[in-house]
N, C-alpha and C. Protein backbone atom coordinates (compact mmCIF):
# COMPACT_ATOMS: atom_id res chain seq x y z
N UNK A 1 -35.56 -20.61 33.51
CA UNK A 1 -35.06 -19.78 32.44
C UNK A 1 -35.96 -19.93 31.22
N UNK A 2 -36.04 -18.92 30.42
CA UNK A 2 -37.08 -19.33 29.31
C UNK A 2 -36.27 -19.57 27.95
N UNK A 3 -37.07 -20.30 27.36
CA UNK A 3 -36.13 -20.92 26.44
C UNK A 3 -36.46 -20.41 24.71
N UNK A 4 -34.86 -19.93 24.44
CA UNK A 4 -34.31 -18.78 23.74
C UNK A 4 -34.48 -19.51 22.32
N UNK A 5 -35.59 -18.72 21.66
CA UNK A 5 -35.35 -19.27 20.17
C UNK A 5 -35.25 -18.21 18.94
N UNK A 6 -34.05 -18.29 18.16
CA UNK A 6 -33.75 -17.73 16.95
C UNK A 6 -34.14 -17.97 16.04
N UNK A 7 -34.78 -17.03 14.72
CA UNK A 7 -35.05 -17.48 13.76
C UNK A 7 -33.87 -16.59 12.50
N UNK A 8 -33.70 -17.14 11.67
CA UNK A 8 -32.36 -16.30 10.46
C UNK A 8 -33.29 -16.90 9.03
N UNK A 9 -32.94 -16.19 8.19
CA UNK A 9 -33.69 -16.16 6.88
C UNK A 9 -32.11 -16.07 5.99
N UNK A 10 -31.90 -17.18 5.16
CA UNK A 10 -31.29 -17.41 4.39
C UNK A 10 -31.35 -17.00 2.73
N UNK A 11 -31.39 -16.10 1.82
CA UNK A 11 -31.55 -16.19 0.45
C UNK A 11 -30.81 -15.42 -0.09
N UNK A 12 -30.73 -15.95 -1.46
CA UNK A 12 -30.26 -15.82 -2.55
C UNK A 12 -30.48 -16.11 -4.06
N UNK A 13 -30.19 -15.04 -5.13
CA UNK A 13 -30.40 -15.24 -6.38
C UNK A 13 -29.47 -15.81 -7.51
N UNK A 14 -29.79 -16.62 -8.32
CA UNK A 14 -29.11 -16.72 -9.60
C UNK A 14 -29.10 -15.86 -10.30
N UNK A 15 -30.03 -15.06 -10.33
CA UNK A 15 -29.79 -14.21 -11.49
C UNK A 15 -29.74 -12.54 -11.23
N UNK A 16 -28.91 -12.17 -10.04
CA UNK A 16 -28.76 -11.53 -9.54
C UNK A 16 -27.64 -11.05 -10.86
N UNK A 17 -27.17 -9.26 -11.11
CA UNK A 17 -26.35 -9.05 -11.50
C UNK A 17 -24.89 -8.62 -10.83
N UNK A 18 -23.61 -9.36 -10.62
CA UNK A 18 -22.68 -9.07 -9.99
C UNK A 18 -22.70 -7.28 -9.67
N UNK A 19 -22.54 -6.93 -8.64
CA UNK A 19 -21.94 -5.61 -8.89
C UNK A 19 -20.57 -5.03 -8.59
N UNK A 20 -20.09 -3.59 -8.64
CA UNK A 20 -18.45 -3.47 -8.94
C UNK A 20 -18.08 -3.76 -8.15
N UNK A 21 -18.36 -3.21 -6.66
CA UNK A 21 -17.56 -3.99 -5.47
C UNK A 21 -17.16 -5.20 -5.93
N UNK A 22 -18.38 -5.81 -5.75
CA UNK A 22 -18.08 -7.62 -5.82
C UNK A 22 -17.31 -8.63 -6.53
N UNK A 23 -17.33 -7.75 -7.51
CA UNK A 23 -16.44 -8.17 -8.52
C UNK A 23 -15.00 -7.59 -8.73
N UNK A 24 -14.45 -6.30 -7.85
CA UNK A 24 -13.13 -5.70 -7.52
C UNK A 24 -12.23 -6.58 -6.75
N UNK A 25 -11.18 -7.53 -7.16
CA UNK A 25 -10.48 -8.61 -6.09
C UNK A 25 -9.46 -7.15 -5.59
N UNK A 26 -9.56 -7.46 -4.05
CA UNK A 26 -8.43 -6.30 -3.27
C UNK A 26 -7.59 -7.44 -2.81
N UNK A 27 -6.32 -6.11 -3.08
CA UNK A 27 -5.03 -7.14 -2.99
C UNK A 27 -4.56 -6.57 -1.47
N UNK A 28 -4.19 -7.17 -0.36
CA UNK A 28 -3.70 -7.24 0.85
C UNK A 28 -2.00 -7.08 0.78
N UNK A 29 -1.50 -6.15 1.39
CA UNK A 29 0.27 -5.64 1.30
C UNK A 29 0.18 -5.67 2.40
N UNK A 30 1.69 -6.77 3.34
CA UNK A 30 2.08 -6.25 4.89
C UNK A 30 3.60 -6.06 4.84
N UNK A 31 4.03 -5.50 6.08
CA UNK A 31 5.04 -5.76 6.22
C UNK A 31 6.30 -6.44 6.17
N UNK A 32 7.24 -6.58 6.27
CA UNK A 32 8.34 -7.73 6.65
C UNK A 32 8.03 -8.27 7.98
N UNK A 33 7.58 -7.39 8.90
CA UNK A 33 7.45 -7.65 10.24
C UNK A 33 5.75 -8.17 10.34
N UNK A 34 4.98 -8.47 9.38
CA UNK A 34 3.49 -9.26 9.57
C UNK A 34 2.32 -8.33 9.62
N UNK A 35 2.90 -7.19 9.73
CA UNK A 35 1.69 -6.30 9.65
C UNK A 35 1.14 -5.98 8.62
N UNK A 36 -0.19 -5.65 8.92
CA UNK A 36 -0.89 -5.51 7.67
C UNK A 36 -1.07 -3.97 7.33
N UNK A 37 -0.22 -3.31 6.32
CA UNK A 37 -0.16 -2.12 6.01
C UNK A 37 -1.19 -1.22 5.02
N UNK A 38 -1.44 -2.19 3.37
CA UNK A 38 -2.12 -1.74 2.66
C UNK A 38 -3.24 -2.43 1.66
N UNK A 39 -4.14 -2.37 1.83
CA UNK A 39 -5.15 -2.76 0.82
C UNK A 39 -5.46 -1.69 -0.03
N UNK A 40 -5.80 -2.26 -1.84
CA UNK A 40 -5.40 -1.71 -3.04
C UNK A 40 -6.33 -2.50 -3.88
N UNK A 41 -6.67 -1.48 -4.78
CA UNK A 41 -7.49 -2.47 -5.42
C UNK A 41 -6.92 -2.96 -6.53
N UNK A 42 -5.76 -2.72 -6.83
CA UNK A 42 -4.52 -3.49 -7.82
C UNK A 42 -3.64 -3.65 -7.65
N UNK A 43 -3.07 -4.76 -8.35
CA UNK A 43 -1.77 -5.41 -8.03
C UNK A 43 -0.39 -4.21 -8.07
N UNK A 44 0.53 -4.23 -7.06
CA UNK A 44 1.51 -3.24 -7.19
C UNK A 44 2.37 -3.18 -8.23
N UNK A 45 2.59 -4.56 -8.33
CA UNK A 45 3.79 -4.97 -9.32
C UNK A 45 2.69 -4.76 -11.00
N UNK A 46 1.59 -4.31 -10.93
CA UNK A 46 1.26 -3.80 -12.28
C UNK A 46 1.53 -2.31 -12.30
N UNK A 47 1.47 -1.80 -10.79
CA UNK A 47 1.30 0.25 -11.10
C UNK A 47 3.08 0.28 -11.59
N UNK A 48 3.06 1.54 -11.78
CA UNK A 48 4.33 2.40 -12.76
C UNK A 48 5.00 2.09 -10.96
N UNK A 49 6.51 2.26 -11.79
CA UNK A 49 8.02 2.62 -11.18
C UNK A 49 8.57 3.84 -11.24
N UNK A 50 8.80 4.46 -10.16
CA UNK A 50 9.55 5.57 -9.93
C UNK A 50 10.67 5.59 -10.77
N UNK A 51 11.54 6.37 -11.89
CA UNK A 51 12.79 6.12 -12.02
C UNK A 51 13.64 6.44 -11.13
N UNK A 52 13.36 7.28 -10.14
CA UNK A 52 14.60 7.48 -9.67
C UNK A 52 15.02 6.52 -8.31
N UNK A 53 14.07 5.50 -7.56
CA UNK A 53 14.36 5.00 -6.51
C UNK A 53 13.67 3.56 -6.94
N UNK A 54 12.62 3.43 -7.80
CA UNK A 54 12.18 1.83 -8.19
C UNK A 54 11.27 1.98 -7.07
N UNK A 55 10.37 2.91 -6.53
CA UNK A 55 9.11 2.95 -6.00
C UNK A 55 8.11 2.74 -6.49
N UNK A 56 6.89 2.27 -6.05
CA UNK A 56 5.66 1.86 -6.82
C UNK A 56 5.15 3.03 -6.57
N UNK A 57 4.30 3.69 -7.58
CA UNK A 57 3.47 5.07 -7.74
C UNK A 57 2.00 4.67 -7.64
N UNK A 58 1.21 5.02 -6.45
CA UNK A 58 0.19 4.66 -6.46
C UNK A 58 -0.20 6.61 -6.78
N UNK A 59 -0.97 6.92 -7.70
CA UNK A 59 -2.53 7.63 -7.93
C UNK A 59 -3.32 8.02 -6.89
N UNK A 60 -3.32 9.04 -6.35
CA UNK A 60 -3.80 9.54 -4.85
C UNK A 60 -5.03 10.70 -5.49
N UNK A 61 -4.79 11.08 -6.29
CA UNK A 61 -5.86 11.79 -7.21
C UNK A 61 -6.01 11.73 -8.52
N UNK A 62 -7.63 12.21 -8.86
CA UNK A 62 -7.68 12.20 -10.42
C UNK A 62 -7.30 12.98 -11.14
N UNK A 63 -6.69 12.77 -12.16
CA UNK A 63 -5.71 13.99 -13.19
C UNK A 63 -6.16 13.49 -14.54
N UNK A 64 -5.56 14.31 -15.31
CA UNK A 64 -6.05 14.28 -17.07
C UNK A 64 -5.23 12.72 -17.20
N UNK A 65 -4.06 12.19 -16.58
CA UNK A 65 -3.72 10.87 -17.03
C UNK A 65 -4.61 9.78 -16.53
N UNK A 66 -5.54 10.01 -15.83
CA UNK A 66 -5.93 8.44 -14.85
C UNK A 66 -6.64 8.99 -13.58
N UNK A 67 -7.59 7.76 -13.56
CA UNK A 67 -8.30 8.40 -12.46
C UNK A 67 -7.89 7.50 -10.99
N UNK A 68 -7.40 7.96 -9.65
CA UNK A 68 -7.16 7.72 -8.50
C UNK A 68 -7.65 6.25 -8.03
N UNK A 69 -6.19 5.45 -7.36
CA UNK A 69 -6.77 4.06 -6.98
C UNK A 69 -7.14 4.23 -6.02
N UNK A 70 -8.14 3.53 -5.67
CA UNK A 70 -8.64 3.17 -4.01
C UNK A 70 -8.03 2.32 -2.99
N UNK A 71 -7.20 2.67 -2.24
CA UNK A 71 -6.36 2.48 -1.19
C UNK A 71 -6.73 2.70 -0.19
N UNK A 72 -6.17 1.75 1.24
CA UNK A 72 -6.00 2.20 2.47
C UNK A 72 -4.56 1.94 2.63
N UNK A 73 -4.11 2.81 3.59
CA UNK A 73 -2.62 2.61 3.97
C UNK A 73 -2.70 2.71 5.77
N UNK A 74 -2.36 1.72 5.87
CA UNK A 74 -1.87 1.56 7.58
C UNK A 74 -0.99 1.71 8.09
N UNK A 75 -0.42 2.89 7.36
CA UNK A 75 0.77 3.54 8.26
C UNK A 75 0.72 4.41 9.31
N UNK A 76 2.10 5.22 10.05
CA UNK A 76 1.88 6.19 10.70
C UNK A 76 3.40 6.98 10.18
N UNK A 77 2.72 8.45 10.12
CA UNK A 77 3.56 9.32 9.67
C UNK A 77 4.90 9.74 10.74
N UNK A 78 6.21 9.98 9.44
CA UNK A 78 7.42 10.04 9.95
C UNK A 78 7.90 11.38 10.03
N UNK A 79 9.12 11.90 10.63
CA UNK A 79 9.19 13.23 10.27
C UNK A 79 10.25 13.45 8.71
N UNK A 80 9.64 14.31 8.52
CA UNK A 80 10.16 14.38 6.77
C UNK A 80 11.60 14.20 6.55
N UNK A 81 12.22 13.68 5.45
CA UNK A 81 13.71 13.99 4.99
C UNK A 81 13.76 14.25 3.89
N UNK A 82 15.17 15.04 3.72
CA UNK A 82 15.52 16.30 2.56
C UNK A 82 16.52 14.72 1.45
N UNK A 83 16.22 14.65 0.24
CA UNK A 83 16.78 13.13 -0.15
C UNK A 83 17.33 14.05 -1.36
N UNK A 84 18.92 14.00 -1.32
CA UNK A 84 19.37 14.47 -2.87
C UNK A 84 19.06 13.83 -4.39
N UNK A 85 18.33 14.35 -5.09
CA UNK A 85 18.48 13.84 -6.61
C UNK A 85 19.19 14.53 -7.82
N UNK A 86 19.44 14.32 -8.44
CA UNK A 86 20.20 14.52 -9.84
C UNK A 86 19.62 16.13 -9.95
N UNK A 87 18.27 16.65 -10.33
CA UNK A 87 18.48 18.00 -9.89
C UNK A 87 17.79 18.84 -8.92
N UNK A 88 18.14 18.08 -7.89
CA UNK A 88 18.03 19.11 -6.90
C UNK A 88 17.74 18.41 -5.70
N UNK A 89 17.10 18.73 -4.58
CA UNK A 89 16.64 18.23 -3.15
C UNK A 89 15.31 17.62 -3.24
N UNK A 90 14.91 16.69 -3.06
CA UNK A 90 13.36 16.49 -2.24
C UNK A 90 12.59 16.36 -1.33
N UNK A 91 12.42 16.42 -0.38
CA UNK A 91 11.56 16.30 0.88
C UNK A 91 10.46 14.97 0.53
N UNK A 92 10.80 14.25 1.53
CA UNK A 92 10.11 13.08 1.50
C UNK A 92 9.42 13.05 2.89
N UNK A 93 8.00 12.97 2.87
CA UNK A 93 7.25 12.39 4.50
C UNK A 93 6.89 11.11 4.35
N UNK A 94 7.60 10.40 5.38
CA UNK A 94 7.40 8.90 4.87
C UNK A 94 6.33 8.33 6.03
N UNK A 95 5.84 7.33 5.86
CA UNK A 95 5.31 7.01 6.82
C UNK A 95 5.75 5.28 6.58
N UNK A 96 5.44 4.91 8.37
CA UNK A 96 6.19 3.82 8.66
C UNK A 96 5.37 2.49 9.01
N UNK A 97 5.70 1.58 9.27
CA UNK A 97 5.03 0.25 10.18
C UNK A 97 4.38 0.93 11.35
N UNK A 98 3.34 0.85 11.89
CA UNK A 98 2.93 0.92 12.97
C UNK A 98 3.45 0.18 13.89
N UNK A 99 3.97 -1.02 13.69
CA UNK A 99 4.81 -2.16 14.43
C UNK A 99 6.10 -2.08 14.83
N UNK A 100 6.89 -2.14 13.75
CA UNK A 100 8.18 -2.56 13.74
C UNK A 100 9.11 -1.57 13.21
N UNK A 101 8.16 -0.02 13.37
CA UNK A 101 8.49 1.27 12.46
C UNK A 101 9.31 1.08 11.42
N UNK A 102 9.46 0.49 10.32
CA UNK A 102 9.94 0.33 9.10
C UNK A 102 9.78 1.27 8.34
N UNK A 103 10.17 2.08 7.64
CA UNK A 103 9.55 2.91 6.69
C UNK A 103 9.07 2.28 5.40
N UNK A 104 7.36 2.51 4.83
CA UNK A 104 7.40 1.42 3.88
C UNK A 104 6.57 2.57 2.52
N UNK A 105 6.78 3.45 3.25
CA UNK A 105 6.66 4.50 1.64
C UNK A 105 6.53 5.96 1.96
N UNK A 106 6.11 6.79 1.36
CA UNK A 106 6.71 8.20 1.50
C UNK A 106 5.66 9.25 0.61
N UNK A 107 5.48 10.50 0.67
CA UNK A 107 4.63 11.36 -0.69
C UNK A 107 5.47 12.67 -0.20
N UNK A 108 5.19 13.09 -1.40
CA UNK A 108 5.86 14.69 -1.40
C UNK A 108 5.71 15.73 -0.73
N UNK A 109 4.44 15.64 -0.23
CA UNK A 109 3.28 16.53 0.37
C UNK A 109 3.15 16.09 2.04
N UNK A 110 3.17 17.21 2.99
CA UNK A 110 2.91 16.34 4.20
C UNK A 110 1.94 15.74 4.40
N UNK A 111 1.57 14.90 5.73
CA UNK A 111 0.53 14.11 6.14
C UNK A 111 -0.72 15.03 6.05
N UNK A 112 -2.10 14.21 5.63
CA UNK A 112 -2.30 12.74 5.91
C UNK A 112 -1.87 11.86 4.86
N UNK A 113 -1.89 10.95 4.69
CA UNK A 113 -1.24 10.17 3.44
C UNK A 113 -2.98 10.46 2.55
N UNK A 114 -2.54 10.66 0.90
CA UNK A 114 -3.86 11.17 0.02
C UNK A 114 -3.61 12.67 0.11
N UNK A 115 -3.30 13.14 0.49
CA UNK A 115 -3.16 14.79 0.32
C UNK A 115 -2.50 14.90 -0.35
N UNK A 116 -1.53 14.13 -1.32
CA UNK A 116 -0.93 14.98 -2.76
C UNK A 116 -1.24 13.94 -3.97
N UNK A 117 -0.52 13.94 -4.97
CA UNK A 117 -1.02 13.50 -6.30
C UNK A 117 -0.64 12.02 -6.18
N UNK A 118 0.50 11.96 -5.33
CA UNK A 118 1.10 10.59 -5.54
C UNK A 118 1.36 9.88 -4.34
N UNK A 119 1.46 8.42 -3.60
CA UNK A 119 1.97 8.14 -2.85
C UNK A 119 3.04 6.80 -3.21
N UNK A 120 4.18 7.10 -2.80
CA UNK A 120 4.91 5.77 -3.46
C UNK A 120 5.49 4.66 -2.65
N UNK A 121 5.32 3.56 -2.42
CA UNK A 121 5.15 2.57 -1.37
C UNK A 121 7.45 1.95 -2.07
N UNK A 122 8.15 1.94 -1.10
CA UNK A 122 9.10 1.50 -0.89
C UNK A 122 9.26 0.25 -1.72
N UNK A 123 10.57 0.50 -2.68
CA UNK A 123 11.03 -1.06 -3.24
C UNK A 123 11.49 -1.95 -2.07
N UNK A 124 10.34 -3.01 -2.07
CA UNK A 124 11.03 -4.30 -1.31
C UNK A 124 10.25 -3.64 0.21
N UNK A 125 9.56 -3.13 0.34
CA UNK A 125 9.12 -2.93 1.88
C UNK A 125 7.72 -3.77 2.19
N UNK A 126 6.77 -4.62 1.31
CA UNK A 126 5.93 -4.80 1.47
C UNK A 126 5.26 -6.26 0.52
N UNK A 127 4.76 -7.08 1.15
CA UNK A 127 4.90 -8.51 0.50
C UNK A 127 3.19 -8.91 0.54
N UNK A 128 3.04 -9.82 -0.52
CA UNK A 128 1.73 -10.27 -0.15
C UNK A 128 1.02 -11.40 0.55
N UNK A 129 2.28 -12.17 0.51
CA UNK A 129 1.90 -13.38 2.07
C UNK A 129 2.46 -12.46 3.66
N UNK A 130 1.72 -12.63 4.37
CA UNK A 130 2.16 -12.41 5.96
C UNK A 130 3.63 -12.85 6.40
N UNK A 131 4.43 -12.37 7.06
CA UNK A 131 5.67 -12.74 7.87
C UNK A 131 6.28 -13.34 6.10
N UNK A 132 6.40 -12.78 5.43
CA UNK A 132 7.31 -13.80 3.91
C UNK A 132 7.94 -12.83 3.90
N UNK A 133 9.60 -12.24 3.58
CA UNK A 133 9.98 -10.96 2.84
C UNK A 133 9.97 -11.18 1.60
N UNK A 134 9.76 -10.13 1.10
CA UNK A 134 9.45 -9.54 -0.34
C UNK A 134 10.66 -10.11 -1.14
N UNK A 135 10.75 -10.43 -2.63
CA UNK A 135 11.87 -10.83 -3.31
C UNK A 135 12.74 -9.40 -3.70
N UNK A 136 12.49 -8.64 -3.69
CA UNK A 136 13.37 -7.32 -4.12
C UNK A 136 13.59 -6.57 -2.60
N UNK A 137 13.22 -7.08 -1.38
CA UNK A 137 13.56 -6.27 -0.01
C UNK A 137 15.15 -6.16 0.08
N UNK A 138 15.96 -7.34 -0.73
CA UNK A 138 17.29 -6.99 -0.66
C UNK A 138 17.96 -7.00 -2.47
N UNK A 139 17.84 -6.19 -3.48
CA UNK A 139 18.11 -6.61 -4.39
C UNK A 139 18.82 -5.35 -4.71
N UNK A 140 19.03 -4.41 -4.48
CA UNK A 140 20.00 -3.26 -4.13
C UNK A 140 21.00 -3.61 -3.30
N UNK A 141 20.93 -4.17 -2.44
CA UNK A 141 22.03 -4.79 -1.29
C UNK A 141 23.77 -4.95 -1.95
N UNK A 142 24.57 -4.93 -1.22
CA UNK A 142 25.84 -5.44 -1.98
C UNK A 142 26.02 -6.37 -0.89
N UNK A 143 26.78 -7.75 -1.98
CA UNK A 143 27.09 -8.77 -0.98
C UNK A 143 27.78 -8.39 -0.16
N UNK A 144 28.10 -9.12 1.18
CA UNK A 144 28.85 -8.85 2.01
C UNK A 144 30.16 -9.72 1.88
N UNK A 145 31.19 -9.49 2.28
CA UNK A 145 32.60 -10.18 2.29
C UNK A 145 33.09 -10.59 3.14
N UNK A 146 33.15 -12.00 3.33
CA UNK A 146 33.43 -12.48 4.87
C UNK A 146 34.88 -12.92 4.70
């Protein structure tokens, strides 16, 4: 047999200037069930709250308020539901766990997820350690009465 030799070249600078990537920390969102659903390049619990359900509003496009976060979402799309509000109906397409089909957020607009202005990720559907549930996954809940 002839004998197999590798060579690899190692370097690096000090005075290299960071660039944006490198310096963007992405924050990792999974499931209740361990899956890994969404990477974001900001913390959720900093984006805006829905008033009417306490959803996180992620920015799916740029508008005169703000320009669009950079997201992936690892969901798979649900079939839509009609959700009553104060005035009037909404149609929600939610999309779910790939796993453990959970529903862990929803947009106004049908699939693909990014095709409308907004996508809003579920209060309490999504945690940032693996297999941990979220502290608000039950904070709507009513106790139970034994």
């Amino acid at each position: 047999m002839p004998k197999v030799v590798s060579r690899s070249a190692v370097s690096s600078s000090t005075d290299a200037q960071p660039t944006a990537s490198s310096t963007a920390a992405l924050r990792v969102y999974y499931c209740i069930c361990g899956e890994f659903i969404l990477v974001i390049d900001k913390s959720l619990a900093s984006l805006p709250r829905r008033k009417t359900d306490g959803a996180v509003v992620i920015r799916c496009q740029d508008t005169e308020l703000g320009k669009a976060r950079v997201f992936k979402l690892n969901a798979t799309p649900k079939d839509p539901i009609l959700v009553e509000r104060a005035d009037g109906y909404e149609r929600q397409y939610q999309f779910q766990c790939p796993r453990c089909t959970l529903p862990v957020a929803y947009q106004t607009t049908p699939p693909p997820a990014k095709s409308g202005p907004h996508l809003y990720i579920l209060k309490g559907a999504l945690s940032q350690i693996q297999g941990q549930v979220p502290p608000d996954a039950f904070a709507d809940e009513e106790p139970s009465q034994a």
